[in-house]
Protein backbone atom coordinates (compact mmCIF):
# COMPACT_ATOMS: atom_id res chain seq x y z
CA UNK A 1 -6.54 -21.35 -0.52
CA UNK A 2 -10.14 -20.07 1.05
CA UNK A 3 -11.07 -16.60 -0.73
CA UNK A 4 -13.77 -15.13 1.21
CA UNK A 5 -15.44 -12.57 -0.93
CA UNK A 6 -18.09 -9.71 -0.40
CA UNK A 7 -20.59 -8.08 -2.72
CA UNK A 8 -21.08 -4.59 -0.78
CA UNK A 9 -18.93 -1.64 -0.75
CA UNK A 10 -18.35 -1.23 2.55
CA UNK A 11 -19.29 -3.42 5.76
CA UNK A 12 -18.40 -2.38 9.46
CA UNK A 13 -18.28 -4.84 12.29
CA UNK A 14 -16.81 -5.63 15.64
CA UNK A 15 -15.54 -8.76 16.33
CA UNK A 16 -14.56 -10.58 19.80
CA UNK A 17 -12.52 -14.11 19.49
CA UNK A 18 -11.10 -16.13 21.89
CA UNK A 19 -9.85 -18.28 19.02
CA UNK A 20 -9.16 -17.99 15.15
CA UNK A 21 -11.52 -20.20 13.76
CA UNK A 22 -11.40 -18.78 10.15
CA UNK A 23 -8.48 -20.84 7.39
CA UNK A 24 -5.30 -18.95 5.91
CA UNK A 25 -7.73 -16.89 3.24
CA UNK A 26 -7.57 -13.90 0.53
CA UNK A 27 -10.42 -11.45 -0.01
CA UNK A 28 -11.55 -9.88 -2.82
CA UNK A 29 -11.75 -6.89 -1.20
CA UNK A 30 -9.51 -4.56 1.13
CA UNK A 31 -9.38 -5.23 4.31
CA UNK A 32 -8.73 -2.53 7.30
CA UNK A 33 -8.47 -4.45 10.49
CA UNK A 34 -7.84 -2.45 13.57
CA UNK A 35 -7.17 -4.33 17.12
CA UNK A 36 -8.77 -2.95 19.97
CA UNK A 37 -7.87 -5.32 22.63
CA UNK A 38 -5.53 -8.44 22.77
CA UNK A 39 -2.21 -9.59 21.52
CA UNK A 40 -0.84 -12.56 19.00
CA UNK A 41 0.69 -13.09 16.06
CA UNK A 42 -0.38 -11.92 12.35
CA UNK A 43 0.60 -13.97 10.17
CA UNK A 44 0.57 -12.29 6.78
CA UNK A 45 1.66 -13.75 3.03
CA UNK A 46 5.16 -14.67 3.80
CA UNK A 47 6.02 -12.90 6.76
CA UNK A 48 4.43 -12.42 10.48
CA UNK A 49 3.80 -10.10 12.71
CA UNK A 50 3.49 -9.68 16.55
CA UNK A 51 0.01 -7.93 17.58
CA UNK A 52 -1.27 -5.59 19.91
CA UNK A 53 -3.63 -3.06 21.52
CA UNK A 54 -4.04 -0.07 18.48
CA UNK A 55 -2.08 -1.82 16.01
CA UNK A 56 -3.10 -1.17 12.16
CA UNK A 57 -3.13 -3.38 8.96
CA UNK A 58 -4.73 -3.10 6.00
CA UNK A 59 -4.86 -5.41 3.17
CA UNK A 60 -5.15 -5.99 -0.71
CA UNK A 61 -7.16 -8.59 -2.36
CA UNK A 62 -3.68 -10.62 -3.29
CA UNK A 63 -2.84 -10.48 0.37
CA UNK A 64 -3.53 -13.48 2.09
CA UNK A 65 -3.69 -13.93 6.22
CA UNK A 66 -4.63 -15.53 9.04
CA UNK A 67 -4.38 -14.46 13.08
CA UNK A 68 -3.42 -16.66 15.92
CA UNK A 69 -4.64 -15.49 18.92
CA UNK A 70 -2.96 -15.28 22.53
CA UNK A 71 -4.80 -13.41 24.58
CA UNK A 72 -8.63 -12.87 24.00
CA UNK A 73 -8.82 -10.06 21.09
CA UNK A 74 -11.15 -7.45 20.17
CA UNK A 75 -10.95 -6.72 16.31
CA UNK A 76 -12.62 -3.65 14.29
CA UNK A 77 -13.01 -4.93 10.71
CA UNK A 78 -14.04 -2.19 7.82
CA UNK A 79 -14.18 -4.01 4.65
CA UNK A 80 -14.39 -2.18 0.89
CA UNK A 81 -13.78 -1.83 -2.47
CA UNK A 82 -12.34 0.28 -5.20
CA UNK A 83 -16.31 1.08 -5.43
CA UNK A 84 -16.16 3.27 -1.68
CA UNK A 85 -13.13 5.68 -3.71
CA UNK A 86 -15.77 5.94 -6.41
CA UNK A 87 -18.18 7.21 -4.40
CA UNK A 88 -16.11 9.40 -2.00
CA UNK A 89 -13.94 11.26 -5.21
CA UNK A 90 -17.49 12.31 -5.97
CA UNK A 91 -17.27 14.88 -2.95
CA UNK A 92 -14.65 16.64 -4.63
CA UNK A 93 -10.39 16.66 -3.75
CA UNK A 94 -9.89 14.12 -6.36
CA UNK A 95 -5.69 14.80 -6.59
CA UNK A 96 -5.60 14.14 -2.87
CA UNK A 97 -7.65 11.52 -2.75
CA UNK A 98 -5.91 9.62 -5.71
CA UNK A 99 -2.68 10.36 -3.85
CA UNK A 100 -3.79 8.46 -0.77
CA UNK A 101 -5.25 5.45 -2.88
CA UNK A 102 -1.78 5.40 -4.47
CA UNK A 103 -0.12 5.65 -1.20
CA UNK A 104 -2.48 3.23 1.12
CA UNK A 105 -3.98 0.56 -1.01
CA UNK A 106 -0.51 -0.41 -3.57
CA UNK A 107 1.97 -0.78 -0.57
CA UNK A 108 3.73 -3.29 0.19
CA UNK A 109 1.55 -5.06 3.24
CA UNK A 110 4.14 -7.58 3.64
CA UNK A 111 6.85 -5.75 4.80
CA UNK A 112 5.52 -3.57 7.43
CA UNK A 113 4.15 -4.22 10.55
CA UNK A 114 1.31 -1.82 12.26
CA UNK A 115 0.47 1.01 9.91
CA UNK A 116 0.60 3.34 12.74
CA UNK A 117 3.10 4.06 15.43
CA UNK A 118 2.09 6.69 17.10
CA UNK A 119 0.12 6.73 20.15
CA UNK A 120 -1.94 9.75 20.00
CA UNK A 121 -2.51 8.69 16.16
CA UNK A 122 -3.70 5.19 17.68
CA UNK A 123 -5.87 6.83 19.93
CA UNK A 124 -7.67 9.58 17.79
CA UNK A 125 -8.13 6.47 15.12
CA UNK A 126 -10.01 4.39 18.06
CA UNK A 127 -12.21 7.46 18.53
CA UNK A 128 -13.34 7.34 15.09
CA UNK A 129 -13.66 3.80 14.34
CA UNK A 130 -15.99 4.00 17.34
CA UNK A 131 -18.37 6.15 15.99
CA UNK A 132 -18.29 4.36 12.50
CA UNK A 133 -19.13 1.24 13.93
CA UNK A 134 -22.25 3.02 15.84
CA UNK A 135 -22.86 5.16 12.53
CA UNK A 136 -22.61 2.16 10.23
CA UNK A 137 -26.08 0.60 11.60
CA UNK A 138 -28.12 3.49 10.81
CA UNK A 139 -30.52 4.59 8.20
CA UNK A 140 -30.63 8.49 9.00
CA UNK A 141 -30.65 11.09 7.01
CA UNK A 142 -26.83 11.59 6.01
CA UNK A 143 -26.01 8.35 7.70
CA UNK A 144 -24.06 7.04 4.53
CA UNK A 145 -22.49 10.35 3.93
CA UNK A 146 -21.31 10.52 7.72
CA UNK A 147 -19.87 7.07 7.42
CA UNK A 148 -17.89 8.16 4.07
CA UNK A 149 -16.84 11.03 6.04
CA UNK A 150 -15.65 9.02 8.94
CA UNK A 151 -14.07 6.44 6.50
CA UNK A 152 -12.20 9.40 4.63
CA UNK A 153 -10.68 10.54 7.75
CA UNK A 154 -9.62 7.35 8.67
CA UNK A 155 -7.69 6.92 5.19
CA UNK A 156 -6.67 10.15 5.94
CA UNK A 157 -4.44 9.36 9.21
CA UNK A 158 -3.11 6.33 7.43
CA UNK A 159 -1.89 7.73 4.55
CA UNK A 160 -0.42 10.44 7.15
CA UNK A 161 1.58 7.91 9.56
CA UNK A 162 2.65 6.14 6.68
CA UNK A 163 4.26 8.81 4.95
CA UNK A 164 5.54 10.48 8.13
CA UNK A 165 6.64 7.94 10.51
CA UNK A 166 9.54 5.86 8.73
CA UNK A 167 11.85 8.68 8.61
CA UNK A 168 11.20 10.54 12.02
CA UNK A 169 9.81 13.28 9.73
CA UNK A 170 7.41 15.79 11.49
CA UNK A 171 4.42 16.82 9.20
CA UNK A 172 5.42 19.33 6.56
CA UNK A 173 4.74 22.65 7.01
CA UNK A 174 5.64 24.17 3.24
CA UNK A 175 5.25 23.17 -0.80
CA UNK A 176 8.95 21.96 -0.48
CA UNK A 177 8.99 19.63 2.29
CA UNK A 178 5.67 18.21 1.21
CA UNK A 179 7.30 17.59 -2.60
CA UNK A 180 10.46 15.84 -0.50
CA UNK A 181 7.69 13.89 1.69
CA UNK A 182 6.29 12.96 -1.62
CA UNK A 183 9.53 11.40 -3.38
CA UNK A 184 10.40 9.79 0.52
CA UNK A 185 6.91 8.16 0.30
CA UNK A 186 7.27 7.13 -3.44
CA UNK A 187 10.43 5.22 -2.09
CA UNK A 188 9.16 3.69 0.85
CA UNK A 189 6.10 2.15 -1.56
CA UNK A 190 8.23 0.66 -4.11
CA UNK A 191 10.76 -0.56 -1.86
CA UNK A 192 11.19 -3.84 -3.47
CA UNK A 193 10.66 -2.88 -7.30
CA UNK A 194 14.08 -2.35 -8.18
CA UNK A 195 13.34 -0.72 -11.28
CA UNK A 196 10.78 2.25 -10.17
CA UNK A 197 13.92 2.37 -7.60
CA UNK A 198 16.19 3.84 -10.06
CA UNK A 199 17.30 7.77 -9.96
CA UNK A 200 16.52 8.21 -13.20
CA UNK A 201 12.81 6.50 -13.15
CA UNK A 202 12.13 8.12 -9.60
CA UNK A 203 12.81 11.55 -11.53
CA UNK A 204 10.83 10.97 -14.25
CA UNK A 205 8.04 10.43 -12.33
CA UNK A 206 8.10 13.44 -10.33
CA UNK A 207 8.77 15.49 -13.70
CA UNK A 208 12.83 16.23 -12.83
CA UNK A 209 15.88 15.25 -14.48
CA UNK A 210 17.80 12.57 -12.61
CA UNK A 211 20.45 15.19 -11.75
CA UNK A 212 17.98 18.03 -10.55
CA UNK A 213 15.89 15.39 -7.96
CA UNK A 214 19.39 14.28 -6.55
CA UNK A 215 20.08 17.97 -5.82
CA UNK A 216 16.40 18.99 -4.42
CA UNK A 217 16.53 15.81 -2.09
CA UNK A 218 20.37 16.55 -0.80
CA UNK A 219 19.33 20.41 -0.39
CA UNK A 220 16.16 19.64 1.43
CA UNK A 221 16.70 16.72 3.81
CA UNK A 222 20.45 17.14 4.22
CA UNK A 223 20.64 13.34 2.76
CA UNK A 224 21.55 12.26 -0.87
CA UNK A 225 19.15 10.35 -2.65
CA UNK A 226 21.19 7.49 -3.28
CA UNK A 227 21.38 6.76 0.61
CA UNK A 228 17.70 7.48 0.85
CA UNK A 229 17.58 4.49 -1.41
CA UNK A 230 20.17 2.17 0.61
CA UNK A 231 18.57 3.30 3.73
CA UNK A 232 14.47 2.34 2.54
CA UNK A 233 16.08 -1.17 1.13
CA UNK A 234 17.84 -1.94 4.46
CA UNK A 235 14.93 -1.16 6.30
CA UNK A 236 13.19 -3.74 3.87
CA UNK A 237 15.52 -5.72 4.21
CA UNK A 238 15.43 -5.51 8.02
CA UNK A 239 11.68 -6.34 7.94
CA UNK A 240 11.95 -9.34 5.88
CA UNK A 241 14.88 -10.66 7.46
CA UNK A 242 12.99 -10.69 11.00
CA UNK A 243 9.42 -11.79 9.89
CA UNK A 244 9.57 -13.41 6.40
CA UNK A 245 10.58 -17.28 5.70
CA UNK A 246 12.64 -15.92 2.89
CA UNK A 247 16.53 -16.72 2.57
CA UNK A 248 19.38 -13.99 1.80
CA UNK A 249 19.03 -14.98 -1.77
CA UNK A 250 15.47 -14.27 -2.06
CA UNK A 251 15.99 -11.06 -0.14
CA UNK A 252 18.83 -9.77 -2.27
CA UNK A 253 16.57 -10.27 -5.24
CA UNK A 254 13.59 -8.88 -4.01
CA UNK A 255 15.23 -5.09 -3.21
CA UNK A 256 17.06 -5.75 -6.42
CA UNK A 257 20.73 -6.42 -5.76
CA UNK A 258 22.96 -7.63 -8.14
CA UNK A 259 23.85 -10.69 -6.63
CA UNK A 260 23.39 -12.47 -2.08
CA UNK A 261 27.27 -10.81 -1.94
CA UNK A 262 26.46 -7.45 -3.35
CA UNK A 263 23.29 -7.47 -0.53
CA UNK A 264 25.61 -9.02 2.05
CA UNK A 265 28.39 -6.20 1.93
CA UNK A 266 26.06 -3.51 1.63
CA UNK A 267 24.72 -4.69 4.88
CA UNK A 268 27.14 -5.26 7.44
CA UNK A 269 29.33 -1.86 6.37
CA UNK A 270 25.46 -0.17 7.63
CA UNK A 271 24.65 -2.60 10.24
CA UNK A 272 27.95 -3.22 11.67
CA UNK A 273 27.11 -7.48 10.92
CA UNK A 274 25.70 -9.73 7.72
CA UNK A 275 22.47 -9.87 7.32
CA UNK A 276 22.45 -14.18 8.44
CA UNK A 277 23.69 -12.85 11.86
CA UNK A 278 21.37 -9.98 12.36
CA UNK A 279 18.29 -11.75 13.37
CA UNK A 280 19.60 -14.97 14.66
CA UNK A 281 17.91 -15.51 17.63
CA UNK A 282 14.68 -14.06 16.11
């Protein structure tokens, strides 16, 4: 497989196909890639998605990807490395920015679509991306720390829509709902490692006993954490179900079932049919 690779910390660039011309390929480098104009299909490690105006993806060095193009499309590439976080925690908010590192650049690419749903979100991040790709160019004074700037903010939104748009979940507006977003967000990353999935190694990374996080979750979204759990999965397994080549098998080991019977009953008493049925005529 082609692994295209880049030596600088960050690059910014515009880019206007009427055709894919580049080979399925990894990086070895992350990969934001934001579509300003145009529609297709993404196709990305085993699944694929369909693509459109505002839509979001970014991707990790083990990710590999390739477009196809149906209409003509307008991409917004930005292009760094762990080197960029270096130079950004330097500004100070280290514990935030470490959380949205955590959050943005170890999820799960392959089971999500766009990062970003929302259409005010998609329009504030055109706004921005805009002015990096103008700021990018220059050599000013506090041109590089205006395009780390810009960059954080960008990260920023991400790390926002992805921790706030799954569950229908407004932004938090105290300590407790933002320790619930937290755990909500922990689940929705490791999604399909069934053993940082357990109660007990959930709560131990949060610093609770298993029996005090299933309280504090049930108190504070009205949900136990258990169907938290079966909910994220399903959702996974909804994802992978409609855009991965994977079989019910594979699935049912990948979100950590016991068995592609376990996986199938769980399913169809939440989605009303088995999980071969659901997407059919996808």
């Amino acid at each position: 497989m082609k692994r295209f690779n880049s030596y600088y910390s960050l690059n910014v660039f515009r880019l206007e196909l009427d055709r894919w011309e580049f080979p399925v390929h990894k990086h070895n480098f992350y990969e934001f890639i934001f579509i300003e104009k145009g529609s297709g299909q993404h196709f990305l490690n085993e699944g694929s998605f369909t693509y459109k105006e505002g839509d979001v993806f970014l991707l990790r060095p083990e990710d590999s990807h390739y477009f196809k193009l149906e209409e003509q499309t307008h991409f917004i590439f930005i292009k760094f490395t762990e080197q960029l976080f270096i130079e950004k925690l330097e500004g100070g908010k280290t514990a935030k920015w470490m959380e949205v590192i955590k959050t943005l650049l170890q999820n799960a690419s392959s089971v999500n679509g766009s990062l970003v749903e929302d259409v005010q979100d998609k329009k504030h991040l055109s706004y921005l991306l805009q002015i990096l790709v103008v700021e990018f160019t220059k050599t000013c004074t506090y041109s590089r720390e205006l395009v780390i700037e810009l960059f954080g903010a960008i990260m920023m939104m991400l790390a926002r829509s992805h921790s706030t748009t799954a569950y229908g979940e407004k932004c938090p507006g105290n300590t407790e709902l933002d320790r619930l977003n937290q755990i909500l967000g922990y689940l929705r990353l490791y999604a399909l490692d069934a053993e940082k999935m357990r109660v007990e190694n959930i709560a131990k990374h949060f610093i609770m006993s298993p029996n005090y996080i299933s309280i504090y979750v049930k108190k504070h979204s009205g949900v136990s954490i258990q169907q938290h759990i079966i909910q994220t999965k399903l959702r996974s397994a909804d994802q992978l179900l409609k855009n991965s080549r994977l079989n019910i098998n594979e699935i049912a080991g990948k979100l950590g079932f016991t068995d592609a019977s376990h996986f199938n009953k769980l399913y169809k008493k939440y989605r009303g049919v088995s999980p071969g049925m659901a997407y059919q005529s996808s």
